[in-house]
C-alpha atoms as a PDB file:
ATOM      1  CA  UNK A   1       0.000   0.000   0.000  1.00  0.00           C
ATOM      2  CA  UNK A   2       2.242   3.093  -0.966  1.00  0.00           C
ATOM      3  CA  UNK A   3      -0.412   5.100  -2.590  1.00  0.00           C
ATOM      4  CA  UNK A   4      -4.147   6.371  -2.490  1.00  0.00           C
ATOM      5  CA  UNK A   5      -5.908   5.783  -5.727  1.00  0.00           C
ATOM      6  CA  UNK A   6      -9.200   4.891  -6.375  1.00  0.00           C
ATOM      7  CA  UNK A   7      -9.675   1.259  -4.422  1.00  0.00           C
ATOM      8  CA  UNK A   8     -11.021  -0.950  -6.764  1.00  0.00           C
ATOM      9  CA  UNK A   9     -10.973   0.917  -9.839  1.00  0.00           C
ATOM     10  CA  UNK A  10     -13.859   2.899  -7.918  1.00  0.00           C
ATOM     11  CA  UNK A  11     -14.454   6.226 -10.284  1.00  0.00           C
ATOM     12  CA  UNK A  12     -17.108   7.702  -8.765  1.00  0.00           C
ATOM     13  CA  UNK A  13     -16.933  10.631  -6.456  1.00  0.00           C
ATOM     14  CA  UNK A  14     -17.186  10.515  -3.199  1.00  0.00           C
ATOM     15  CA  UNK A  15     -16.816  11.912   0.459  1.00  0.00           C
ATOM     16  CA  UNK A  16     -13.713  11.963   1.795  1.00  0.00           C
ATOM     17  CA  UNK A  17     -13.667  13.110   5.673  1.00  0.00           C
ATOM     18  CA  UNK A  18     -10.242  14.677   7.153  1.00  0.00           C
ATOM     19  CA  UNK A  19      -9.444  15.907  10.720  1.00  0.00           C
ATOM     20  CA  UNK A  20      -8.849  20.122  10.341  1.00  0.00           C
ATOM     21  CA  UNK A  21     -10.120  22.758   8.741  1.00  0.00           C
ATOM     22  CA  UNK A  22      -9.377  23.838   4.969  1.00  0.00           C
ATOM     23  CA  UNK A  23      -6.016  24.823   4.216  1.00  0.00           C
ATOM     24  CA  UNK A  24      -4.543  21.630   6.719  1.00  0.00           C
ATOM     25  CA  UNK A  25      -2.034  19.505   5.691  1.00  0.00           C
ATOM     26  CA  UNK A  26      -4.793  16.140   5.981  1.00  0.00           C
ATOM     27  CA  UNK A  27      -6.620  18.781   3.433  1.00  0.00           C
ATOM     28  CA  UNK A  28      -3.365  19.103   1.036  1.00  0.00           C
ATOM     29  CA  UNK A  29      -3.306  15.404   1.662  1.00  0.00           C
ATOM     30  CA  UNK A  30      -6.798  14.722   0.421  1.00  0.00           C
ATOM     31  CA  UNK A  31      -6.833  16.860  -2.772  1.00  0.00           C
ATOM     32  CA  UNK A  32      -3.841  15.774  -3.600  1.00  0.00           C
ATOM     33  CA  UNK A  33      -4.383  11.953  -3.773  1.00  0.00           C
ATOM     34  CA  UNK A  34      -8.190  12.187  -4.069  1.00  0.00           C
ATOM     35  CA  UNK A  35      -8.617  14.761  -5.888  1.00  0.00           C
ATOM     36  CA  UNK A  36     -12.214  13.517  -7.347  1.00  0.00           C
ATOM     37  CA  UNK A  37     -13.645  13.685  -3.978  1.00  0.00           C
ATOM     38  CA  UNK A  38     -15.784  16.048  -1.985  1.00  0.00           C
ATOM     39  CA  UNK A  39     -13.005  16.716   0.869  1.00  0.00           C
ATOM     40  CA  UNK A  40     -15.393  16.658   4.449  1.00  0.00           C
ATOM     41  CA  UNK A  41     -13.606  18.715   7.120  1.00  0.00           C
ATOM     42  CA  UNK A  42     -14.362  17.617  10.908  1.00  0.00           C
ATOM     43  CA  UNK A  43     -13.301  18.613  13.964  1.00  0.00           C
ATOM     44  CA  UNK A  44     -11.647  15.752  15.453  1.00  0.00           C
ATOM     45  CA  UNK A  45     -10.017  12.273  14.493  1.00  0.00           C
ATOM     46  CA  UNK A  46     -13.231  10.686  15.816  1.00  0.00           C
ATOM     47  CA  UNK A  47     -15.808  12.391  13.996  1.00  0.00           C
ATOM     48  CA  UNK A  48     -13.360  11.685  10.883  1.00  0.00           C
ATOM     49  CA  UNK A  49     -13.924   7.672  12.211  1.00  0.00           C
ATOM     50  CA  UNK A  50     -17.450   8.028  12.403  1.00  0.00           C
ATOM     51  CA  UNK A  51     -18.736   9.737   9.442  1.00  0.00           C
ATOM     52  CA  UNK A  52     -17.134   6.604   7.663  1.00  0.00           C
ATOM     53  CA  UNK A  53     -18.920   4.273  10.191  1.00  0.00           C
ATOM     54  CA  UNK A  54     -22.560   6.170   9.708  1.00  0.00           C
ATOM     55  CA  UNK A  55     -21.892   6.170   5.790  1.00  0.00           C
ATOM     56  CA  UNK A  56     -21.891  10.319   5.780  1.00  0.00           C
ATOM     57  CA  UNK A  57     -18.616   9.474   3.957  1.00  0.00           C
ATOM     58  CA  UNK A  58     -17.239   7.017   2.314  1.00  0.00           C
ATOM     59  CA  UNK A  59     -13.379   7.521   3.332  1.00  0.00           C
ATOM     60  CA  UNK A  60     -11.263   9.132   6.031  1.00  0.00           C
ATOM     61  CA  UNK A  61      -7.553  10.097   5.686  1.00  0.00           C
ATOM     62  CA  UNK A  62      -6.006  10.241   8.923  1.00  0.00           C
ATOM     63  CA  UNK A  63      -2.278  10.604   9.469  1.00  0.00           C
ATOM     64  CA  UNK A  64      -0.876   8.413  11.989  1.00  0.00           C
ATOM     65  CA  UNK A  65       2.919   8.882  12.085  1.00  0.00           C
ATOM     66  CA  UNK A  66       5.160  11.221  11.821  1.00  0.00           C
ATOM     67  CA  UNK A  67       9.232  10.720  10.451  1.00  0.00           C
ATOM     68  CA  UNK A  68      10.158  13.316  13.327  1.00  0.00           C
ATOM     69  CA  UNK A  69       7.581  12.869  16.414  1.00  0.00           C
ATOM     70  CA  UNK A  70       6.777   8.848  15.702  1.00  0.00           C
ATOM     71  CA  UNK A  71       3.364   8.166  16.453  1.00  0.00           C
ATOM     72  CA  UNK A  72       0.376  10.657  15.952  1.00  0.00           C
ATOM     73  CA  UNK A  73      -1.836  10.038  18.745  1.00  0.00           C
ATOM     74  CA  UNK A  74      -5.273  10.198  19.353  1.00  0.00           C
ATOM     75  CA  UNK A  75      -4.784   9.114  15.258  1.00  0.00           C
ATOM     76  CA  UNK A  76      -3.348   6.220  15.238  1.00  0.00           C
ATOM     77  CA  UNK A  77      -5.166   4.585  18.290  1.00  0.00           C
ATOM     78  CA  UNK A  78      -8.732   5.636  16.586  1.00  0.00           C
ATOM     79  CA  UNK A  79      -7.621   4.147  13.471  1.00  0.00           C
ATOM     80  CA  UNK A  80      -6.587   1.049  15.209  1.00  0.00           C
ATOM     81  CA  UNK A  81     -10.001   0.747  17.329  1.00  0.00           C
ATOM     82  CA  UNK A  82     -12.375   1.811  14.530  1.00  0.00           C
ATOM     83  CA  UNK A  83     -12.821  -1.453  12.653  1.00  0.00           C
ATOM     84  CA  UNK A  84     -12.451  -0.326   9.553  1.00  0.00           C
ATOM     85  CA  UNK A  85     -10.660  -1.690   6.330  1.00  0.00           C
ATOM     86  CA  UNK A  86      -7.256   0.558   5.384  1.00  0.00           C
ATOM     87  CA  UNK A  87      -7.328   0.404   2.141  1.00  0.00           C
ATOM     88  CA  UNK A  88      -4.035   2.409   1.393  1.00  0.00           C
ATOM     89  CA  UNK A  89      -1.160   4.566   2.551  1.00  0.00           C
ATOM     90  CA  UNK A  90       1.054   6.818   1.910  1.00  0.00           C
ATOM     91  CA  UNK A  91       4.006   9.170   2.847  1.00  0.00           C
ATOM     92  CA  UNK A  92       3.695  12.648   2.419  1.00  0.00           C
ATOM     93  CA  UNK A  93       6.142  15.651   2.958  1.00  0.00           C
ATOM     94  CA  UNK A  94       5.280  18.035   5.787  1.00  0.00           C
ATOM     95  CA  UNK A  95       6.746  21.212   5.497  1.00  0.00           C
ATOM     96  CA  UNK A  96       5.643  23.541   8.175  1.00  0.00           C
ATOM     97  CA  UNK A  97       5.004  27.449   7.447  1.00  0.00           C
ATOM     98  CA  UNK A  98       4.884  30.730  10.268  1.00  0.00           C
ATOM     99  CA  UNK A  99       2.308  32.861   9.234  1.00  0.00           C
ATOM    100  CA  UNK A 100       0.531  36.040  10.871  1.00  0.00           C
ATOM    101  CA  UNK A 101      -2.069  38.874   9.641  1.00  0.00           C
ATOM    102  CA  UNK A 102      -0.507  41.223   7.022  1.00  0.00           C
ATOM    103  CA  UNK A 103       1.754  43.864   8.245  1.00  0.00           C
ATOM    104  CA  UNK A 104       3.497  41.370  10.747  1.00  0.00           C
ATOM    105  CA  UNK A 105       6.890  41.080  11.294  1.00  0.00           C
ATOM    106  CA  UNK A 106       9.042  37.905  12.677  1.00  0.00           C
ATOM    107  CA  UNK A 107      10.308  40.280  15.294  1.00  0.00           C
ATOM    108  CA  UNK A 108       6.628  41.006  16.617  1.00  0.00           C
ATOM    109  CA  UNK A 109       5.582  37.893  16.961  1.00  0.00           C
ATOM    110  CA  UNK A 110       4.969  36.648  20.868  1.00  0.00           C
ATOM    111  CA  UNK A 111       2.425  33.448  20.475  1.00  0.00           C
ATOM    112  CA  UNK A 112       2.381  31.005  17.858  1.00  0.00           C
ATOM    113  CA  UNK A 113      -0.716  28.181  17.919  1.00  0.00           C
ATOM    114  CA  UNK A 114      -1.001  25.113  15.568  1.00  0.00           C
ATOM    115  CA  UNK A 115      -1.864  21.418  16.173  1.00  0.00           C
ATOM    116  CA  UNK A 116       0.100  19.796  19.114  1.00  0.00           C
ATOM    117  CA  UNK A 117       1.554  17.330  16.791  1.00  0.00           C
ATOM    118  CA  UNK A 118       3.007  20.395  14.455  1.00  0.00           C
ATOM    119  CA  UNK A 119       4.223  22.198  17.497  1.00  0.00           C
ATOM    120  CA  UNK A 120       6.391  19.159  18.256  1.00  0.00           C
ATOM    121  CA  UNK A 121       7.647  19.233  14.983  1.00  0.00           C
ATOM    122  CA  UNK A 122       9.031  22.381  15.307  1.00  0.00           C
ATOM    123  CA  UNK A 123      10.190  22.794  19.050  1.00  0.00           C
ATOM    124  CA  UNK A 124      13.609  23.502  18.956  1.00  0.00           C
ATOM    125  CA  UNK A 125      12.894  26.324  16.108  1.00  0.00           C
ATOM    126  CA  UNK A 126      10.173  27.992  18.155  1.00  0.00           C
ATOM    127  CA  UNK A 127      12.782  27.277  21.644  1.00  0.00           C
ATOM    128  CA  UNK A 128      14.865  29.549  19.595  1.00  0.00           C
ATOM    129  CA  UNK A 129      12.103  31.766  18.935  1.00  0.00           C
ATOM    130  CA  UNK A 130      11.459  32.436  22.170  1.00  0.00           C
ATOM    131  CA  UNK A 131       7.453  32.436  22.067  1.00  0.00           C
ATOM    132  CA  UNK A 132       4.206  31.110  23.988  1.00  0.00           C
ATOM    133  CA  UNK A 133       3.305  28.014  22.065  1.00  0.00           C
ATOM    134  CA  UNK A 134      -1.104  27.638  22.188  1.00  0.00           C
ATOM    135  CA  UNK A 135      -2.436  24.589  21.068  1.00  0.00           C
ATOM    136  CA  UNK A 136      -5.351  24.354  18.874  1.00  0.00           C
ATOM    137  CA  UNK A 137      -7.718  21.945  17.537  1.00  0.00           C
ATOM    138  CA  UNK A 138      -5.905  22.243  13.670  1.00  0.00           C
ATOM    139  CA  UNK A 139      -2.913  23.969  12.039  1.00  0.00           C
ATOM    140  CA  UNK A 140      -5.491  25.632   9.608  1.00  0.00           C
ATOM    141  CA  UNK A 141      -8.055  26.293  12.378  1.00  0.00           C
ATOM    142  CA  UNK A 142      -5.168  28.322  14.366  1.00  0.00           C
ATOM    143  CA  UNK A 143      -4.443  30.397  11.288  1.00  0.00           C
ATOM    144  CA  UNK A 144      -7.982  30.954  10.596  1.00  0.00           C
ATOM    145  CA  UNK A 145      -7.913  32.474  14.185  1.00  0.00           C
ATOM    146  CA  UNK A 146      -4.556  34.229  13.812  1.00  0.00           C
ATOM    147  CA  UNK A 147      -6.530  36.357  10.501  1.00  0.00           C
ATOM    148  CA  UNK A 148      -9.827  36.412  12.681  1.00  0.00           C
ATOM    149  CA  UNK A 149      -8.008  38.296  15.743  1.00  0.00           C
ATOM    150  CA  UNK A 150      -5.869  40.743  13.478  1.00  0.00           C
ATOM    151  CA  UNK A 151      -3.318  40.969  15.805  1.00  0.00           C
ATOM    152  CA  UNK A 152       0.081  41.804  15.145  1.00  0.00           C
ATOM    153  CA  UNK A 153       1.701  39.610  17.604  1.00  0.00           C
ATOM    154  CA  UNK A 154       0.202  36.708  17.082  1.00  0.00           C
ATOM    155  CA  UNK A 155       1.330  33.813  14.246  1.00  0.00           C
ATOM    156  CA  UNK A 156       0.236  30.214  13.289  1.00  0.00           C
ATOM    157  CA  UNK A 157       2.136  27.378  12.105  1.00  0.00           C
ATOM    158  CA  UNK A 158       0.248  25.820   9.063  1.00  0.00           C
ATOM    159  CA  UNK A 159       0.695  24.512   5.443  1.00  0.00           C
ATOM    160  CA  UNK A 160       1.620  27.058   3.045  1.00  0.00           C
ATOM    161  CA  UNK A 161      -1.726  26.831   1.322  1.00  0.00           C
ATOM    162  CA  UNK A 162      -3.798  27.946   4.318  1.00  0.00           C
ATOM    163  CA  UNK A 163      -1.988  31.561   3.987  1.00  0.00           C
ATOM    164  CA  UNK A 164      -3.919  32.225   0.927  1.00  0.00           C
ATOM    165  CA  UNK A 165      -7.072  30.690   2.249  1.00  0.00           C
ATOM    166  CA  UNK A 166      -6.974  32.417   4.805  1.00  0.00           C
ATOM    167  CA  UNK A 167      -5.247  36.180   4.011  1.00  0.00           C
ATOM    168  CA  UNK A 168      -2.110  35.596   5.848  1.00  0.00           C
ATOM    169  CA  UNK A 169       1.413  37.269   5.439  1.00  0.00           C
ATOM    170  CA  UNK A 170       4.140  34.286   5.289  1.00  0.00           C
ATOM    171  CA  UNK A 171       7.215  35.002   7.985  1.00  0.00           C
ATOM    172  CA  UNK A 172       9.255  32.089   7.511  1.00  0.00           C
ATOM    173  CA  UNK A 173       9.357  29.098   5.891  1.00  0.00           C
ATOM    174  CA  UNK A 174      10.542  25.617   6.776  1.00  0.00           C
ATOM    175  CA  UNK A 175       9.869  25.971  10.492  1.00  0.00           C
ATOM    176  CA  UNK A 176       9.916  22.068  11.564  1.00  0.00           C
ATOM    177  CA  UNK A 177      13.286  20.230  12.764  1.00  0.00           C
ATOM    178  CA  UNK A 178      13.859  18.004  10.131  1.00  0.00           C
ATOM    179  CA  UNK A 179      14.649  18.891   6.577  1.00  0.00           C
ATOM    180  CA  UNK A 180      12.960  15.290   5.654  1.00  0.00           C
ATOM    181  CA  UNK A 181       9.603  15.686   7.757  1.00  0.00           C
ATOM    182  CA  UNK A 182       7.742  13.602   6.712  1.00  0.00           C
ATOM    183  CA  UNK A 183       3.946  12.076   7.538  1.00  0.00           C
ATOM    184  CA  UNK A 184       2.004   8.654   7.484  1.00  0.00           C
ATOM    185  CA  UNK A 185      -1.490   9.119   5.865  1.00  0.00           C
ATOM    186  CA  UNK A 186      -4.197   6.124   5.704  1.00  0.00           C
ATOM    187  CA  UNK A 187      -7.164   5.688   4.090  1.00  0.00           C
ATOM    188  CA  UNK A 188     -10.296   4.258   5.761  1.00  0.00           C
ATOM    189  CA  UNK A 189     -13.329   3.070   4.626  1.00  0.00           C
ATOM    190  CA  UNK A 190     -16.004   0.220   5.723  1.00  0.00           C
ATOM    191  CA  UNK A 191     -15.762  -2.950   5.150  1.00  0.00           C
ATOM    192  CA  UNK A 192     -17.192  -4.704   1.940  1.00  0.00           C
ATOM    193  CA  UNK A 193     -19.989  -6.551   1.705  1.00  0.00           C
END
Protein backbone atom coordinates (compact mmCIF):
# COMPACT_ATOMS: atom_id res chain seq x y z
CA UNK A 1 0.00 0.00 0.00
CA UNK A 2 2.24 3.09 -0.97
CA UNK A 3 -0.41 5.10 -2.59
CA UNK A 4 -4.15 6.37 -2.49
CA UNK A 5 -5.91 5.78 -5.73
CA UNK A 6 -9.20 4.89 -6.37
CA UNK A 7 -9.67 1.26 -4.42
CA UNK A 8 -11.02 -0.95 -6.76
CA UNK A 9 -10.97 0.92 -9.84
CA UNK A 10 -13.86 2.90 -7.92
CA UNK A 11 -14.45 6.23 -10.28
CA UNK A 12 -17.11 7.70 -8.77
CA UNK A 13 -16.93 10.63 -6.46
CA UNK A 14 -17.19 10.51 -3.20
CA UNK A 15 -16.82 11.91 0.46
CA UNK A 16 -13.71 11.96 1.79
CA UNK A 17 -13.67 13.11 5.67
CA UNK A 18 -10.24 14.68 7.15
CA UNK A 19 -9.44 15.91 10.72
CA UNK A 20 -8.85 20.12 10.34
CA UNK A 21 -10.12 22.76 8.74
CA UNK A 22 -9.38 23.84 4.97
CA UNK A 23 -6.02 24.82 4.22
CA UNK A 24 -4.54 21.63 6.72
CA UNK A 25 -2.03 19.51 5.69
CA UNK A 26 -4.79 16.14 5.98
CA UNK A 27 -6.62 18.78 3.43
CA UNK A 28 -3.37 19.10 1.04
CA UNK A 29 -3.31 15.40 1.66
CA UNK A 30 -6.80 14.72 0.42
CA UNK A 31 -6.83 16.86 -2.77
CA UNK A 32 -3.84 15.77 -3.60
CA UNK A 33 -4.38 11.95 -3.77
CA UNK A 34 -8.19 12.19 -4.07
CA UNK A 35 -8.62 14.76 -5.89
CA UNK A 36 -12.21 13.52 -7.35
CA UNK A 37 -13.65 13.68 -3.98
CA UNK A 38 -15.78 16.05 -1.98
CA UNK A 39 -13.00 16.72 0.87
CA UNK A 40 -15.39 16.66 4.45
CA UNK A 41 -13.61 18.72 7.12
CA UNK A 42 -14.36 17.62 10.91
CA UNK A 43 -13.30 18.61 13.96
CA UNK A 44 -11.65 15.75 15.45
CA UNK A 45 -10.02 12.27 14.49
CA UNK A 46 -13.23 10.69 15.82
CA UNK A 47 -15.81 12.39 14.00
CA UNK A 48 -13.36 11.69 10.88
CA UNK A 49 -13.92 7.67 12.21
CA UNK A 50 -17.45 8.03 12.40
CA UNK A 51 -18.74 9.74 9.44
CA UNK A 52 -17.13 6.60 7.66
CA UNK A 53 -18.92 4.27 10.19
CA UNK A 54 -22.56 6.17 9.71
CA UNK A 55 -21.89 6.17 5.79
CA UNK A 56 -21.89 10.32 5.78
CA UNK A 57 -18.62 9.47 3.96
CA UNK A 58 -17.24 7.02 2.31
CA UNK A 59 -13.38 7.52 3.33
CA UNK A 60 -11.26 9.13 6.03
CA UNK A 61 -7.55 10.10 5.69
CA UNK A 62 -6.01 10.24 8.92
CA UNK A 63 -2.28 10.60 9.47
CA UNK A 64 -0.88 8.41 11.99
CA UNK A 65 2.92 8.88 12.09
CA UNK A 66 5.16 11.22 11.82
CA UNK A 67 9.23 10.72 10.45
CA UNK A 68 10.16 13.32 13.33
CA UNK A 69 7.58 12.87 16.41
CA UNK A 70 6.78 8.85 15.70
CA UNK A 71 3.36 8.17 16.45
CA UNK A 72 0.38 10.66 15.95
CA UNK A 73 -1.84 10.04 18.75
CA UNK A 74 -5.27 10.20 19.35
CA UNK A 75 -4.78 9.11 15.26
CA UNK A 76 -3.35 6.22 15.24
CA UNK A 77 -5.17 4.59 18.29
CA UNK A 78 -8.73 5.64 16.59
CA UNK A 79 -7.62 4.15 13.47
CA UNK A 80 -6.59 1.05 15.21
CA UNK A 81 -10.00 0.75 17.33
CA UNK A 82 -12.38 1.81 14.53
CA UNK A 83 -12.82 -1.45 12.65
CA UNK A 84 -12.45 -0.33 9.55
CA UNK A 85 -10.66 -1.69 6.33
CA UNK A 86 -7.26 0.56 5.38
CA UNK A 87 -7.33 0.40 2.14
CA UNK A 88 -4.04 2.41 1.39
CA UNK A 89 -1.16 4.57 2.55
CA UNK A 90 1.05 6.82 1.91
CA UNK A 91 4.01 9.17 2.85
CA UNK A 92 3.69 12.65 2.42
CA UNK A 93 6.14 15.65 2.96
CA UNK A 94 5.28 18.03 5.79
CA UNK A 95 6.75 21.21 5.50
CA UNK A 96 5.64 23.54 8.18
CA UNK A 97 5.00 27.45 7.45
CA UNK A 98 4.88 30.73 10.27
CA UNK A 99 2.31 32.86 9.23
CA UNK A 100 0.53 36.04 10.87
CA UNK A 101 -2.07 38.87 9.64
CA UNK A 102 -0.51 41.22 7.02
CA UNK A 103 1.75 43.86 8.24
CA UNK A 104 3.50 41.37 10.75
CA UNK A 105 6.89 41.08 11.29
CA UNK A 106 9.04 37.90 12.68
CA UNK A 107 10.31 40.28 15.29
CA UNK A 108 6.63 41.01 16.62
CA UNK A 109 5.58 37.89 16.96
CA UNK A 110 4.97 36.65 20.87
CA UNK A 111 2.42 33.45 20.48
CA UNK A 112 2.38 31.00 17.86
CA UNK A 113 -0.72 28.18 17.92
CA UNK A 114 -1.00 25.11 15.57
CA UNK A 115 -1.86 21.42 16.17
CA UNK A 116 0.10 19.80 19.11
CA UNK A 117 1.55 17.33 16.79
CA UNK A 118 3.01 20.39 14.45
CA UNK A 119 4.22 22.20 17.50
CA UNK A 120 6.39 19.16 18.26
CA UNK A 121 7.65 19.23 14.98
CA UNK A 122 9.03 22.38 15.31
CA UNK A 123 10.19 22.79 19.05
CA UNK A 124 13.61 23.50 18.96
CA UNK A 125 12.89 26.32 16.11
CA UNK A 126 10.17 27.99 18.16
CA UNK A 127 12.78 27.28 21.64
CA UNK A 128 14.87 29.55 19.59
CA UNK A 129 12.10 31.77 18.94
CA UNK A 130 11.46 32.44 22.17
CA UNK A 131 7.45 32.44 22.07
CA UNK A 132 4.21 31.11 23.99
CA UNK A 133 3.30 28.01 22.06
CA UNK A 134 -1.10 27.64 22.19
CA UNK A 135 -2.44 24.59 21.07
CA UNK A 136 -5.35 24.35 18.87
CA UNK A 137 -7.72 21.94 17.54
CA UNK A 138 -5.90 22.24 13.67
CA UNK A 139 -2.91 23.97 12.04
CA UNK A 140 -5.49 25.63 9.61
CA UNK A 141 -8.05 26.29 12.38
CA UNK A 142 -5.17 28.32 14.37
CA UNK A 143 -4.44 30.40 11.29
CA UNK A 144 -7.98 30.95 10.60
CA UNK A 145 -7.91 32.47 14.19
CA UNK A 146 -4.56 34.23 13.81
CA UNK A 147 -6.53 36.36 10.50
CA UNK A 148 -9.83 36.41 12.68
CA UNK A 149 -8.01 38.30 15.74
CA UNK A 150 -5.87 40.74 13.48
CA UNK A 151 -3.32 40.97 15.81
CA UNK A 152 0.08 41.80 15.15
CA UNK A 153 1.70 39.61 17.60
CA UNK A 154 0.20 36.71 17.08
CA UNK A 155 1.33 33.81 14.25
CA UNK A 156 0.24 30.21 13.29
CA UNK A 157 2.14 27.38 12.10
CA UNK A 158 0.25 25.82 9.06
CA UNK A 159 0.70 24.51 5.44
CA UNK A 160 1.62 27.06 3.05
CA UNK A 161 -1.73 26.83 1.32
CA UNK A 162 -3.80 27.95 4.32
CA UNK A 163 -1.99 31.56 3.99
CA UNK A 164 -3.92 32.22 0.93
CA UNK A 165 -7.07 30.69 2.25
CA UNK A 166 -6.97 32.42 4.80
CA UNK A 167 -5.25 36.18 4.01
CA UNK A 168 -2.11 35.60 5.85
CA UNK A 169 1.41 37.27 5.44
CA UNK A 170 4.14 34.29 5.29
CA UNK A 171 7.22 35.00 7.99
CA UNK A 172 9.25 32.09 7.51
CA UNK A 173 9.36 29.10 5.89
CA UNK A 174 10.54 25.62 6.78
CA UNK A 175 9.87 25.97 10.49
CA UNK A 176 9.92 22.07 11.56
CA UNK A 177 13.29 20.23 12.76
CA UNK A 178 13.86 18.00 10.13
CA UNK A 179 14.65 18.89 6.58
CA UNK A 180 12.96 15.29 5.65
CA UNK A 181 9.60 15.69 7.76
CA UNK A 182 7.74 13.60 6.71
CA UNK A 183 3.95 12.08 7.54
CA UNK A 184 2.00 8.65 7.48
CA UNK A 185 -1.49 9.12 5.87
CA UNK A 186 -4.20 6.12 5.70
CA UNK A 187 -7.16 5.69 4.09
CA UNK A 188 -10.30 4.26 5.76
CA UNK A 189 -13.33 3.07 4.63
CA UNK A 190 -16.00 0.22 5.72
CA UNK A 191 -15.76 -2.95 5.15
CA UNK A 192 -17.19 -4.70 1.94
CA UNK A 193 -19.99 -6.55 1.70
Amino acid sequence: MDGIGKPDGDDQAGRTAFQGAHGAFSHEACMALRPWDEHIPVETFAEAIEAVKSGACDCALIPVENSTIGVVEPAASLVAAAGLEQVSEVWRPIQMTLMSVLGAELEQIRTVSSHPAALRQCMATLTALGVEIVEAFDTAGAAREVAELGDRTRAAIAPAAAAEVYGLSILRNDLQDSDDNRTRFVLLRREAG
